[in-house]
C-alpha atoms as a PDB file:
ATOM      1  CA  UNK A   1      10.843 -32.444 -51.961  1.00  0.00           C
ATOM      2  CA  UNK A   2      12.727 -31.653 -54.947  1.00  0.00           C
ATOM      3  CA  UNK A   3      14.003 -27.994 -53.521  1.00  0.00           C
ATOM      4  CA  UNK A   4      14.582 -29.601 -49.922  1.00  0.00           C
ATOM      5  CA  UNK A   5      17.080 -32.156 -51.492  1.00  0.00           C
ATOM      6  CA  UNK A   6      18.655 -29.527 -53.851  1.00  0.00           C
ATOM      7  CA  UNK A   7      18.989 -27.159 -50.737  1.00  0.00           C
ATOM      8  CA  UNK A   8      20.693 -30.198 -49.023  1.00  0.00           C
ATOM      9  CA  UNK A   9      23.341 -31.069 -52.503  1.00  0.00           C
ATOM     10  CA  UNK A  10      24.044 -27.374 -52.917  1.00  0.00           C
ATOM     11  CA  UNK A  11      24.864 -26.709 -48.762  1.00  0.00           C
ATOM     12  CA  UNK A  12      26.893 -30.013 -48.727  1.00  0.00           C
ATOM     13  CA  UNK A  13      28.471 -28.560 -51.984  1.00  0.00           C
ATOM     14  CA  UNK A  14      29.672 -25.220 -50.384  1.00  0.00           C
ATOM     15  CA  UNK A  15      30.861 -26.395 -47.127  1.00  0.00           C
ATOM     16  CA  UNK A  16      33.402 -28.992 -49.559  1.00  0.00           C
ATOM     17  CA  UNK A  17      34.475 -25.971 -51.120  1.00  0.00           C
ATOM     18  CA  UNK A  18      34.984 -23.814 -48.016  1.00  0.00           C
ATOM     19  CA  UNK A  19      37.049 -26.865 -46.515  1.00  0.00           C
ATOM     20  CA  UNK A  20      39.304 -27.208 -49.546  1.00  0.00           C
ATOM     21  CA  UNK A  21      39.586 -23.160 -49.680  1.00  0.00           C
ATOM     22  CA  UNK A  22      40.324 -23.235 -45.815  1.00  0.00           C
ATOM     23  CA  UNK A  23      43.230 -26.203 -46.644  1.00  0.00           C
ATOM     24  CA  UNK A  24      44.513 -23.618 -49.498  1.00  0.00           C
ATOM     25  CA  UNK A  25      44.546 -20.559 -47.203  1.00  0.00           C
ATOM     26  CA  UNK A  26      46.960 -22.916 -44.364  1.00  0.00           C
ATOM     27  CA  UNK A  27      49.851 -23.112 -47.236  1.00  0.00           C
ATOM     28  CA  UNK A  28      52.508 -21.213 -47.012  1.00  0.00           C
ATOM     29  CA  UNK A  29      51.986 -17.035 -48.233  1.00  0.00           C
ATOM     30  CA  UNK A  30      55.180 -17.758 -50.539  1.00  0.00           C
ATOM     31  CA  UNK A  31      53.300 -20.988 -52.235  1.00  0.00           C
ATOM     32  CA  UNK A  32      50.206 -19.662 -52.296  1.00  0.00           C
ATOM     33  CA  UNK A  33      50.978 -16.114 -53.985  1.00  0.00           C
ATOM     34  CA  UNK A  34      54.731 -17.152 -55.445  1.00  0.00           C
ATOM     35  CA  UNK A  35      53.499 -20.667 -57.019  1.00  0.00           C
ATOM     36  CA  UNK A  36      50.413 -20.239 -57.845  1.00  0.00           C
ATOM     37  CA  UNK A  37      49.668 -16.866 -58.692  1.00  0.00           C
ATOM     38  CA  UNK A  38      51.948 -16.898 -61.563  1.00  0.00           C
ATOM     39  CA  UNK A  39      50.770 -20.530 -63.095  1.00  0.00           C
ATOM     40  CA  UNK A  40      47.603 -19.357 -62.647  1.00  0.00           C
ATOM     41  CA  UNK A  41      47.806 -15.812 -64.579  1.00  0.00           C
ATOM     42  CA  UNK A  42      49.721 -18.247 -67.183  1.00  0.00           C
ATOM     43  CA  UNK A  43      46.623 -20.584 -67.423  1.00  0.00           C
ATOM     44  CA  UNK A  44      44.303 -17.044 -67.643  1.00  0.00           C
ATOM     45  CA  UNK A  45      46.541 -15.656 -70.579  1.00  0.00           C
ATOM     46  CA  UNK A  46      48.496 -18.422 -72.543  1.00  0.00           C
ATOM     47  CA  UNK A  47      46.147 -21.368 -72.209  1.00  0.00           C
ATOM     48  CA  UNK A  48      42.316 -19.975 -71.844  1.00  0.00           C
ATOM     49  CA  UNK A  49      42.651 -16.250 -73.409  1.00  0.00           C
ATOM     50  CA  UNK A  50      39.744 -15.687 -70.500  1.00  0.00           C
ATOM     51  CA  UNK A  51      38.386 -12.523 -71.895  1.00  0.00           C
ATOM     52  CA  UNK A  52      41.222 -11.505 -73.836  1.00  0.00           C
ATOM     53  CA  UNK A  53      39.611  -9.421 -76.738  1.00  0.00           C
ATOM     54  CA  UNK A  54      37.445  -7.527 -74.050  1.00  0.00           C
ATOM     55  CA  UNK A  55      40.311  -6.461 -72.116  1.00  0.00           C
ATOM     56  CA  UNK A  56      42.512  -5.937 -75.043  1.00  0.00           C
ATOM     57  CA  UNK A  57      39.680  -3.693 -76.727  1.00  0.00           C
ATOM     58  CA  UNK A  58      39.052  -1.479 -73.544  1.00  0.00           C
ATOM     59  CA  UNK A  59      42.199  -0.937 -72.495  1.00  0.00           C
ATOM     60  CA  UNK A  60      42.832   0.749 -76.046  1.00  0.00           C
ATOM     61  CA  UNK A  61      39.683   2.466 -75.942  1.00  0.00           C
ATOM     62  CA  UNK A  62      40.102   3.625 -72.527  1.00  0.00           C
ATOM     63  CA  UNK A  63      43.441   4.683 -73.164  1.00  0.00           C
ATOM     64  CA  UNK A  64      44.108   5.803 -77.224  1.00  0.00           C
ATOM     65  CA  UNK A  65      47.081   7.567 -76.316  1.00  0.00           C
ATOM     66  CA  UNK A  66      48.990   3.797 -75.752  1.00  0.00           C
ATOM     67  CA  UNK A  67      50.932   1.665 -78.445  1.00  0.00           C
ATOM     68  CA  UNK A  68      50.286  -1.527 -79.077  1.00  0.00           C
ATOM     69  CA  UNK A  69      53.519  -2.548 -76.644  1.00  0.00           C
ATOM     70  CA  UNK A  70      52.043  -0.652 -73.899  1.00  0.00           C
ATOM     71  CA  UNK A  71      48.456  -1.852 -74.029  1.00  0.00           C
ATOM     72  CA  UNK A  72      50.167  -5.639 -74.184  1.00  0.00           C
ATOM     73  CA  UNK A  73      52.316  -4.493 -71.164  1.00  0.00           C
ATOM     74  CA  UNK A  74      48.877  -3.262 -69.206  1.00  0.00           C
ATOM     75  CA  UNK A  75      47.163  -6.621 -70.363  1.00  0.00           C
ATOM     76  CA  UNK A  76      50.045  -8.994 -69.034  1.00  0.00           C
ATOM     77  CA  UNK A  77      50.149  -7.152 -65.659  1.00  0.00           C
ATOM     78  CA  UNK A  78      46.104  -7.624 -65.401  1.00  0.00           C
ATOM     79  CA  UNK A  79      46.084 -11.454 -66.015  1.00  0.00           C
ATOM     80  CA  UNK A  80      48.652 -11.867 -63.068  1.00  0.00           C
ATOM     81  CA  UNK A  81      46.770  -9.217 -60.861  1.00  0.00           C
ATOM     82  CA  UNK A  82      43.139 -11.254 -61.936  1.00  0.00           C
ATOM     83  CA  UNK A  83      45.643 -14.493 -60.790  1.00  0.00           C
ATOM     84  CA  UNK A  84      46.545 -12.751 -57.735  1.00  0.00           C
ATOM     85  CA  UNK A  85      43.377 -11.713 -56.570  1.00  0.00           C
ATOM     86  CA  UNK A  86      41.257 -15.451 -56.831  1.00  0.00           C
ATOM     87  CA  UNK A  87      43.918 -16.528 -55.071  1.00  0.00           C
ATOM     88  CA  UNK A  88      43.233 -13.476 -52.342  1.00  0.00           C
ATOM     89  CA  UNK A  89      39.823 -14.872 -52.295  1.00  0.00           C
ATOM     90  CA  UNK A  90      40.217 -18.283 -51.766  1.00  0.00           C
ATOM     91  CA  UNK A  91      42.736 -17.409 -49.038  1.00  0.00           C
ATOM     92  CA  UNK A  92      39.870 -15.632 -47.159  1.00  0.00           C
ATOM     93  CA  UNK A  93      38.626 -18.839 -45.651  1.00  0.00           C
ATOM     94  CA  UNK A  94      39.075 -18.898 -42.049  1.00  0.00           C
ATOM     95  CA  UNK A  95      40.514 -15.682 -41.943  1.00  0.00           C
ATOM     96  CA  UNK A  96      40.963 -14.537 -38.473  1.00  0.00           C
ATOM     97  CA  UNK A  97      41.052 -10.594 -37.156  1.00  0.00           C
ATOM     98  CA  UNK A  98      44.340 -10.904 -36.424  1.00  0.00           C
ATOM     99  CA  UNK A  99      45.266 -12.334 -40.335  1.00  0.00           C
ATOM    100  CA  UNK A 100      43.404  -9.339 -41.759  1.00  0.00           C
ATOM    101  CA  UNK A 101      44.477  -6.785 -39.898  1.00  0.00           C
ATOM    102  CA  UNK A 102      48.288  -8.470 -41.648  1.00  0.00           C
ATOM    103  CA  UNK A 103      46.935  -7.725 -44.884  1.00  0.00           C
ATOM    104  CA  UNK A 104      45.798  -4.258 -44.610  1.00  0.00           C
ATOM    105  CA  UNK A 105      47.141  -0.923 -44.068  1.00  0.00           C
ATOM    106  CA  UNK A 106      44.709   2.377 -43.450  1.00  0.00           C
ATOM    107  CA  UNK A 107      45.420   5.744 -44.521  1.00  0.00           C
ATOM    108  CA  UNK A 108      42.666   7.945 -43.046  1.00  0.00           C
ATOM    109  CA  UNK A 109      41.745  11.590 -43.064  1.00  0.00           C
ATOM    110  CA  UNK A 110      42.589  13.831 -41.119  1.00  0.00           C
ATOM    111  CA  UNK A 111      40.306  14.213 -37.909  1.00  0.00           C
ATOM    112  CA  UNK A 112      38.639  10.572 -39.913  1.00  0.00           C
ATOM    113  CA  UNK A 113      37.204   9.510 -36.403  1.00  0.00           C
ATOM    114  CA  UNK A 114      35.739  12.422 -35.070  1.00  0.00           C
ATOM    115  CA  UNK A 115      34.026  13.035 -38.130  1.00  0.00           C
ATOM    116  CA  UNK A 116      32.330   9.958 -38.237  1.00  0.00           C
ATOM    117  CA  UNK A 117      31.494   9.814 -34.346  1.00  0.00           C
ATOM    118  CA  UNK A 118      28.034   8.984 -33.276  1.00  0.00           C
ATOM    119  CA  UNK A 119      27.417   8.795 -37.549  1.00  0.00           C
ATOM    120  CA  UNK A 120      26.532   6.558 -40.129  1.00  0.00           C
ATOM    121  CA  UNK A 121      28.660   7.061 -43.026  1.00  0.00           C
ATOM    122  CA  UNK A 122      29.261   5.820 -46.680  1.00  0.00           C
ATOM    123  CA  UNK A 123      31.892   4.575 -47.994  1.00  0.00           C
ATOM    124  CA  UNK A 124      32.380   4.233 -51.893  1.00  0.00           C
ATOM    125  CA  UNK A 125      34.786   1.728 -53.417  1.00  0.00           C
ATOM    126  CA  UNK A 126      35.402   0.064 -56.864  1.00  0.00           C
ATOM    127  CA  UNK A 127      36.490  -3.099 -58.390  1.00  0.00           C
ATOM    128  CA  UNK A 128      40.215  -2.032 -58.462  1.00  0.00           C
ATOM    129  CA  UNK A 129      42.671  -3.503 -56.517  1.00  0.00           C
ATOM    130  CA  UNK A 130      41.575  -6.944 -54.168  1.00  0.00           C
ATOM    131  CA  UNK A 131      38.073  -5.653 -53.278  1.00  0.00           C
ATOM    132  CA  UNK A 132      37.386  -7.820 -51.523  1.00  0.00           C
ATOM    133  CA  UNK A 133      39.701  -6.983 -48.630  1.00  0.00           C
ATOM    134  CA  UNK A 134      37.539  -4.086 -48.315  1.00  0.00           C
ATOM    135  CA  UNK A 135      35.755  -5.529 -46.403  1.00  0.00           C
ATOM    136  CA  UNK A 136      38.603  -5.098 -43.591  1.00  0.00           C
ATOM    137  CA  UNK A 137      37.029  -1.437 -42.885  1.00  0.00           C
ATOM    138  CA  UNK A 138      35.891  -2.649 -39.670  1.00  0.00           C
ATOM    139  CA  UNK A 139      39.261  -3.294 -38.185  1.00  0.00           C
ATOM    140  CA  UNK A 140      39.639   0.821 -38.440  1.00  0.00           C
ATOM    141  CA  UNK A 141      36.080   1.409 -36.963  1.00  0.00           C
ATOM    142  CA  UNK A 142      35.686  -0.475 -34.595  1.00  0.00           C
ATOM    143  CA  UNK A 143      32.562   1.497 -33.150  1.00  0.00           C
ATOM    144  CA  UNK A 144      30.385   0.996 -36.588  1.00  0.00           C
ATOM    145  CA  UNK A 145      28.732  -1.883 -38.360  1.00  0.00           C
ATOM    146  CA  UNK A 146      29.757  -2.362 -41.684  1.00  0.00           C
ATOM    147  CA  UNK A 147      26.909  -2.699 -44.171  1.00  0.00           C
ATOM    148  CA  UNK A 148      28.090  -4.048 -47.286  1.00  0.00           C
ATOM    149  CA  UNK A 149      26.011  -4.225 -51.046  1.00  0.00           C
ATOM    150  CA  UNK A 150      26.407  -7.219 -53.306  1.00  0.00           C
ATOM    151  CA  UNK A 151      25.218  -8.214 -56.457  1.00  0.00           C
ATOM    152  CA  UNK A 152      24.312 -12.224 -55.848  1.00  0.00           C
ATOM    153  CA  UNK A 153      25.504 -14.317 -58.454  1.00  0.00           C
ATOM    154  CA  UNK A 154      23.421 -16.411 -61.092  1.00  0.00           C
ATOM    155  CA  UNK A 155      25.281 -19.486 -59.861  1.00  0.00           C
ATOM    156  CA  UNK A 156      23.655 -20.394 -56.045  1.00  0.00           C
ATOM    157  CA  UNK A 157      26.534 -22.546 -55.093  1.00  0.00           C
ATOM    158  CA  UNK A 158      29.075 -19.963 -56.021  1.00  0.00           C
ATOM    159  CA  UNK A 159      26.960 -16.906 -54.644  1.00  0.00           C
ATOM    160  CA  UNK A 160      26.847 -19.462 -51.105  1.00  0.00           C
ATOM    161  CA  UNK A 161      30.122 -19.760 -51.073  1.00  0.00           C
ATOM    162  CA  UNK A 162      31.314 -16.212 -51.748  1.00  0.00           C
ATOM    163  CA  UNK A 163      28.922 -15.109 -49.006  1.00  0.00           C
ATOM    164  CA  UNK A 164      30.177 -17.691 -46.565  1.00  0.00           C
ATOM    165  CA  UNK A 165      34.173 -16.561 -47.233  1.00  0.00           C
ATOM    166  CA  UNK A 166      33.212 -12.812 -46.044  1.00  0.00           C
ATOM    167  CA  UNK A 167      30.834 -13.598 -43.420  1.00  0.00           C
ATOM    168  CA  UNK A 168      32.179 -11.803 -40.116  1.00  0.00           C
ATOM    169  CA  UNK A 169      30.384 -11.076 -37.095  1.00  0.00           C
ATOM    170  CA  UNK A 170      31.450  -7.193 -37.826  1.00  0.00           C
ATOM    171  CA  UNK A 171      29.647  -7.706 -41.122  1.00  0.00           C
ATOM    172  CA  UNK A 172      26.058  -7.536 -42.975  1.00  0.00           C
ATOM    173  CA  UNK A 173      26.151  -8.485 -46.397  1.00  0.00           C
ATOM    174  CA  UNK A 174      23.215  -7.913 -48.132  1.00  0.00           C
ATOM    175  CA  UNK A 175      21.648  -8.034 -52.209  1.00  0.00           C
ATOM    176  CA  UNK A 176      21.520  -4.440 -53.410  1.00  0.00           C
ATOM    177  CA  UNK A 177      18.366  -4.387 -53.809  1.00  0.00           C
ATOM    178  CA  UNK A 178      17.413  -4.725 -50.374  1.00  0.00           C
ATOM    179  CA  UNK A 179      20.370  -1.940 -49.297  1.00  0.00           C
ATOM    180  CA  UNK A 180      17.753   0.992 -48.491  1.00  0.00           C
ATOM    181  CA  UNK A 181      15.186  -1.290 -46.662  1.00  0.00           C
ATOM    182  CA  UNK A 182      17.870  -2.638 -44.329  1.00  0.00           C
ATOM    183  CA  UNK A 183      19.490   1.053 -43.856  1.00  0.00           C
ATOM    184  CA  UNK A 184      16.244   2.165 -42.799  1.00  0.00           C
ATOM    185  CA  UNK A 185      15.359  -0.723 -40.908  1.00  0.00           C
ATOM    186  CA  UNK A 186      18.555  -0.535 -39.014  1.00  0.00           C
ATOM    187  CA  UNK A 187      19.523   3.147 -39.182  1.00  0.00           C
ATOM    188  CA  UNK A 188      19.220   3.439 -35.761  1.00  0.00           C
ATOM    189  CA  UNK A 189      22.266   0.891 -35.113  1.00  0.00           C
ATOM    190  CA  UNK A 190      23.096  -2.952 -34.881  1.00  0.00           C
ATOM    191  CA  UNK A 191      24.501  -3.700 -31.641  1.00  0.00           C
ATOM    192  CA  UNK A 192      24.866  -0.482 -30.582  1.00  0.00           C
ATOM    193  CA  UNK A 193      27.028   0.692 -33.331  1.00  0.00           C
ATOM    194  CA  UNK A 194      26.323   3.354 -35.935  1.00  0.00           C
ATOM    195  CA  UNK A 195      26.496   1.611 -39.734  1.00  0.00           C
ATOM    196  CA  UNK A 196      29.194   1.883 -42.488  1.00  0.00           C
ATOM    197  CA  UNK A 197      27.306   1.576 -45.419  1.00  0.00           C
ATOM    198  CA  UNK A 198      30.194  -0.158 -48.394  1.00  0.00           C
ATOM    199  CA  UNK A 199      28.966   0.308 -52.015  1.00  0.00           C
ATOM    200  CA  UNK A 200      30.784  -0.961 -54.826  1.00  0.00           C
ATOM    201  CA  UNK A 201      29.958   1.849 -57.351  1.00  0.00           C
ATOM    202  CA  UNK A 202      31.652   1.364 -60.369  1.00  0.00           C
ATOM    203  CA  UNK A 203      29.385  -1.801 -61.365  1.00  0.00           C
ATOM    204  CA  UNK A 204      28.006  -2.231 -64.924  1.00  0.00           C
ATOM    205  CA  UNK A 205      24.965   0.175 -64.520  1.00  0.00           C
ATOM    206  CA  UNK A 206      21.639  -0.241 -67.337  1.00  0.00           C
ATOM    207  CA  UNK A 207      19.959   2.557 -68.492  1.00  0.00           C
ATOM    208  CA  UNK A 208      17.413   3.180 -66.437  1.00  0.00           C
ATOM    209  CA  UNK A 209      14.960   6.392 -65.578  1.00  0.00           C
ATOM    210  CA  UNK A 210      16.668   9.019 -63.386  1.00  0.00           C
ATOM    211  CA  UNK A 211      20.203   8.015 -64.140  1.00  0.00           C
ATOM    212  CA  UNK A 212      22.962  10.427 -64.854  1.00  0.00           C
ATOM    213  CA  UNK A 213      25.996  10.375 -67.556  1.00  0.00           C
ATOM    214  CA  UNK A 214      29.271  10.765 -66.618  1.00  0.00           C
ATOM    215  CA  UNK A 215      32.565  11.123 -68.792  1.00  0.00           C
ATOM    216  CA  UNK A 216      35.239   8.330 -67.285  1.00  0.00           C
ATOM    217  CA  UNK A 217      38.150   6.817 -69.678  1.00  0.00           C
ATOM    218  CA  UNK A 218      37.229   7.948 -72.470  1.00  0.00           C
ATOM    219  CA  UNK A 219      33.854   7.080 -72.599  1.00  0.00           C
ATOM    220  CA  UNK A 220      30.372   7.812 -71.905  1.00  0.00           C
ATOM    221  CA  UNK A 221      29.743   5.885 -68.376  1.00  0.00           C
ATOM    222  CA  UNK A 222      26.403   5.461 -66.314  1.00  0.00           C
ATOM    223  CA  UNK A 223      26.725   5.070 -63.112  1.00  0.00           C
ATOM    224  CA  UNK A 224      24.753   3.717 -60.018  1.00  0.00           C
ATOM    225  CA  UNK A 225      23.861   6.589 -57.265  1.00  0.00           C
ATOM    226  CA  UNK A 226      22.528   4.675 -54.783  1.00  0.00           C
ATOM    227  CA  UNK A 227      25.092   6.155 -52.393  1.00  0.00           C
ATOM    228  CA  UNK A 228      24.518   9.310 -53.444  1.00  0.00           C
ATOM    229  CA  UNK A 229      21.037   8.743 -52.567  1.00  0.00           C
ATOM    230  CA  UNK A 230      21.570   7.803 -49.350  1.00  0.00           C
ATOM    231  CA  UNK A 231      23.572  10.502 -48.395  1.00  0.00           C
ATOM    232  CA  UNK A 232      21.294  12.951 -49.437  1.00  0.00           C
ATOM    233  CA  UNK A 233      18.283  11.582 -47.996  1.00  0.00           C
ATOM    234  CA  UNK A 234      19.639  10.869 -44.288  1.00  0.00           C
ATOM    235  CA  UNK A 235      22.778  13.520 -44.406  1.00  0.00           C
ATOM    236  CA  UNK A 236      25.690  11.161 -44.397  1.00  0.00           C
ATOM    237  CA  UNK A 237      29.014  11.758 -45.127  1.00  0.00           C
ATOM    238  CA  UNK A 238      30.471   9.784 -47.745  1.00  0.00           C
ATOM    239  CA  UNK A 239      34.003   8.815 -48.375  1.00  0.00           C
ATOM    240  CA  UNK A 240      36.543   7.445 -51.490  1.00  0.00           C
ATOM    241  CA  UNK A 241      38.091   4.311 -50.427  1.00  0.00           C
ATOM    242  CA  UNK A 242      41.232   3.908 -53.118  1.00  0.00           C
ATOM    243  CA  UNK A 243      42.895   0.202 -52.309  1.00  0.00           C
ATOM    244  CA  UNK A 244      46.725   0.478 -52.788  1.00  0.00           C
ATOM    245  CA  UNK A 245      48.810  -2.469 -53.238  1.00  0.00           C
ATOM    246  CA  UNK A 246      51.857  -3.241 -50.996  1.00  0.00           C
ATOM    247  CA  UNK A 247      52.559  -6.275 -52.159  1.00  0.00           C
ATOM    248  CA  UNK A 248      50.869  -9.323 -52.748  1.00  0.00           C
ATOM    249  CA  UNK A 249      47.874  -9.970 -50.931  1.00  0.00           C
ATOM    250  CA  UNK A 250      48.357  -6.507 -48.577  1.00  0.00           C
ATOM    251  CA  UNK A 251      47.044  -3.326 -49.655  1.00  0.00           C
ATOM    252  CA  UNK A 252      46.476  -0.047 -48.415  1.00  0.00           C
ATOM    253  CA  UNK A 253      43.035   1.636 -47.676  1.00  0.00           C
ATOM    254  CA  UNK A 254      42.931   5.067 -48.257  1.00  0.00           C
ATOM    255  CA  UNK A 255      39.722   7.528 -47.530  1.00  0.00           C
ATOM    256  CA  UNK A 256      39.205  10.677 -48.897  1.00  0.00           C
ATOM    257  CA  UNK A 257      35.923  12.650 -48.003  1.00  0.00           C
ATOM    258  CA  UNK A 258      34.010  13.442 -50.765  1.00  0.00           C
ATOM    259  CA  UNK A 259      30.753  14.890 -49.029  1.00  0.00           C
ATOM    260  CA  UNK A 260      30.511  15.877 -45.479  1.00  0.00           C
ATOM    261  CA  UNK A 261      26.574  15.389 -44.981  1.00  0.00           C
ATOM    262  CA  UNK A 262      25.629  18.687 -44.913  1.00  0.00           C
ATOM    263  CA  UNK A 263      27.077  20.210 -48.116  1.00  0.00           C
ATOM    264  CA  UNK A 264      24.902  21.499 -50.529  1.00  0.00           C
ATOM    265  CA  UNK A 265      25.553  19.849 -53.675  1.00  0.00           C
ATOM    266  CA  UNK A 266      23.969  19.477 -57.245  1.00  0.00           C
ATOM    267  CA  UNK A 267      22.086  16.526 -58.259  1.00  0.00           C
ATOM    268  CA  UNK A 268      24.416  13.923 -59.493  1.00  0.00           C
ATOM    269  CA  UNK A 269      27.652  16.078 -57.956  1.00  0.00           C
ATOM    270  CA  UNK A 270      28.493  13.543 -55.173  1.00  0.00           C
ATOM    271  CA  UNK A 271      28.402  10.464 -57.787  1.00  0.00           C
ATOM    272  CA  UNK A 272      30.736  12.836 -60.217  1.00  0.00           C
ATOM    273  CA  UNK A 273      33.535  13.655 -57.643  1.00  0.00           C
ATOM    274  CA  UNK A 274      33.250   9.376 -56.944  1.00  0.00           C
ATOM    275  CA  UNK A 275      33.955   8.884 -60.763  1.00  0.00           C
ATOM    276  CA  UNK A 276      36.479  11.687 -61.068  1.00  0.00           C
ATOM    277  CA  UNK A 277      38.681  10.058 -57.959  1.00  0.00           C
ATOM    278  CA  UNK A 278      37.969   6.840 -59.704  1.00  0.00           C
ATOM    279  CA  UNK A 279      39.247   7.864 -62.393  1.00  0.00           C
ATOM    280  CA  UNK A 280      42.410   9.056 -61.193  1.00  0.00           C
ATOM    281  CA  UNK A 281      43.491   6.016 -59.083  1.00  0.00           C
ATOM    282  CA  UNK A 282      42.877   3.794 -62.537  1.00  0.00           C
ATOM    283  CA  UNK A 283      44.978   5.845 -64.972  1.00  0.00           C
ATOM    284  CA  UNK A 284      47.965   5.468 -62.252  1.00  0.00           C
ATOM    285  CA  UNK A 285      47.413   1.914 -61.978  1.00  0.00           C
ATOM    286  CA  UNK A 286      45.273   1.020 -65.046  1.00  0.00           C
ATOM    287  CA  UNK A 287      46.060  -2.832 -64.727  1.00  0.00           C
ATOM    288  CA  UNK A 288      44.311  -3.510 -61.354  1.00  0.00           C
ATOM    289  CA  UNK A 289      40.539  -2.805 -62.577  1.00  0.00           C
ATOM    290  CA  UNK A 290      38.942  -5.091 -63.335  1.00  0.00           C
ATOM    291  CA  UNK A 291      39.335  -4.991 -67.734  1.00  0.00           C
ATOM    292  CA  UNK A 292      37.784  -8.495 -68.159  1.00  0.00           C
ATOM    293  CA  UNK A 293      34.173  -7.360 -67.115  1.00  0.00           C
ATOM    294  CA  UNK A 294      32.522  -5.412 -70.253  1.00  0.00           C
ATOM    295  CA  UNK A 295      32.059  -1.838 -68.706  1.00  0.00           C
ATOM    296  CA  UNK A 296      30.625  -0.376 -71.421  1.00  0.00           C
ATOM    297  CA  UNK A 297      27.881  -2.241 -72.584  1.00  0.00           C
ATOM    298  CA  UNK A 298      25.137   0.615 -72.596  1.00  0.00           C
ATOM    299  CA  UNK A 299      25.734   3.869 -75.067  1.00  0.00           C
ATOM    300  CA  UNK A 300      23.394   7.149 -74.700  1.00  0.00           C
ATOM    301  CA  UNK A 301      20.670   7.804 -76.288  1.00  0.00           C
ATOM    302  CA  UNK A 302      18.252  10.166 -77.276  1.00  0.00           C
ATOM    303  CA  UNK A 303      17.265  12.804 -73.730  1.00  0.00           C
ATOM    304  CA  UNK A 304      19.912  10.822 -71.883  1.00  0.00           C
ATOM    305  CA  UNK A 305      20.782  13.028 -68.669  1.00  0.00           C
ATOM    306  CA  UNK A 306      24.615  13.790 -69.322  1.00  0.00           C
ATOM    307  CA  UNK A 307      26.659  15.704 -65.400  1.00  0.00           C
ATOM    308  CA  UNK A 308      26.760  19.064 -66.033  1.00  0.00           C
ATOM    309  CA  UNK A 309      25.706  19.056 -69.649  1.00  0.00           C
ATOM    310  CA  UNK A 310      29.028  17.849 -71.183  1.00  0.00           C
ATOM    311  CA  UNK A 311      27.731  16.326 -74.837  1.00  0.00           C
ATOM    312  CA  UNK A 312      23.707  16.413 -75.904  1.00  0.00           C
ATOM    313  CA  UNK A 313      22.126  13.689 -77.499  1.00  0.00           C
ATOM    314  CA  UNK A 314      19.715  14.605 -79.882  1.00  0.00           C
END
């Protein structure tokens, strides 16, 4: 009885939240990103000092060759991009095809469609830029399913309503966790369509058995392979998506092929050209990853597998 009228306060809960999101999202663009962004990012910075010794501290270790003036700089242009993207997501509400495809530009490969005809594919992205208009990929494929990873959160209400703002028909979103199961279970196609698998692959990865070192900002970085994995195992090709911003609340998709599905490759060599492309897009634009999250949290230790034998730990 007690879960049943929980289920009941927590549903009635999100669907108030959607509404008020879905009243946010009808304001005016110029209110929504010229208002309130800024007071928002002031709020982050001036008032709350959300997070600021974390992203103060990894911004300097990530980048030692910065003064003090520039890391500031970096940190001040972070707060209003963190500003700028809640207010992306609570925009998202009621967001039609024709709305999304207003906030995204795609910049493809060359011969991008025939490569990925009759296919499932991967695509690996990051928590840089507004990642969560990633999940406009399936405007550009319109023949493929996207299949997107998640991590739920601890909070159910929140984790309800985050899933409810990206629900699209186009659209599976399912707990990592349960990513391989439904690939395999589906592999064959959802509604006729081959699947785009999305992974978020920069996420804070534990230690665990099998997993591979990489060097990335100055530090020693694990990394999650799953899409590695899945390449390998069912031969798909896998593609960088870097989000580029145009302005606020449009940015600009843009796939590079990292592995076309047949290559042979090293263990750990598909998840090492990821972090190296990674890589690259942040030091151009360090201030839209996301610095408030601790990234580094793990260190190596003794047998730790390091790519290509860069450092030993004894």
């Amino acid at each position: 009885m007690k879960s049943r009228f929980r289920d009941i306060y927590q549903n009635t809960l999100v669907t108030l939240l959607w509404c008020l999101c879905y009243l946010f999202a009808l304001l005016p663009r110029c209110v929504r990103y010229g208002v309130f962004t800024p007071f928002l990012a002031f709020v982050l910075q001036r008032l709350f000092h959300y997070r600021y010794a974390v992203i103060v501290k990894q911004l300097h270790d990530s980048f030692p060759e910065k003064g003090e003036e520039e890391i500031n700089e970096l940190c001040r242009r972070y707060y209003s991009h963190l500003a700028e993207m809640i207010i992306g997501t609570l925009s998202l509400a009621g967001m039609s095809d024709k709305k999304r495809a207003n906030t995204t530009e795609f910049h493809l490969t060359d011969n991008f469609h025939e490569q990925i005809e009759g296919r499932n594919m991967v695509i690996m992205t990051s928590h840089y830029g507004f990642w969560e208009i990633a999940l406009n990929i399936y405007l550009a494929t319109p023949n493929h399913h996207l299949v997107v990873a998640y991590r739920p959160l601890t909070n159910p209400v929140m984790d309800k309503l985050l899933h409810r703002l990206r629900n699209n028909p186009s659209t599976d979103v399912v707990p990592s966790k349960q990513l391989m199961r439904h690939y395999i279970a589906n592999r064959n196609g959802i509604n006729g369509k081959n699947l785009v698998v999305g992974l978020i692959s920069d996420q804070n990865c534990p230690p665990t058995k099998g997993c591979c070192w990489h060097s990335f900002l100055n530090h020693d970085s694990l990394f999650f392979d799953g899409g590695e994995q899945l390449a390998m195992k069912f031969g798909l090709p896998v593609f960088y998506m870097e989000l580029e911003r145009i302005e606020a609340g449009r940015y600009r998709h843009i796939y590079t092929q990292i592995y076309d599905g047949k290559e042979e490759v090293a263990p750990h060599e598909i998840t090492e050209r990821y972090v190296r492309c990674l890589e690259q897009t942040i030091e151009r634009k360090p201030e839209y990853w996301m610095w408030s999250h601790r990234r580094w949290k793990s260190r190596p230790y003794a047998g730790a597998k390091f790519y290509n034998n860069y450092k030993t730990i004894e």
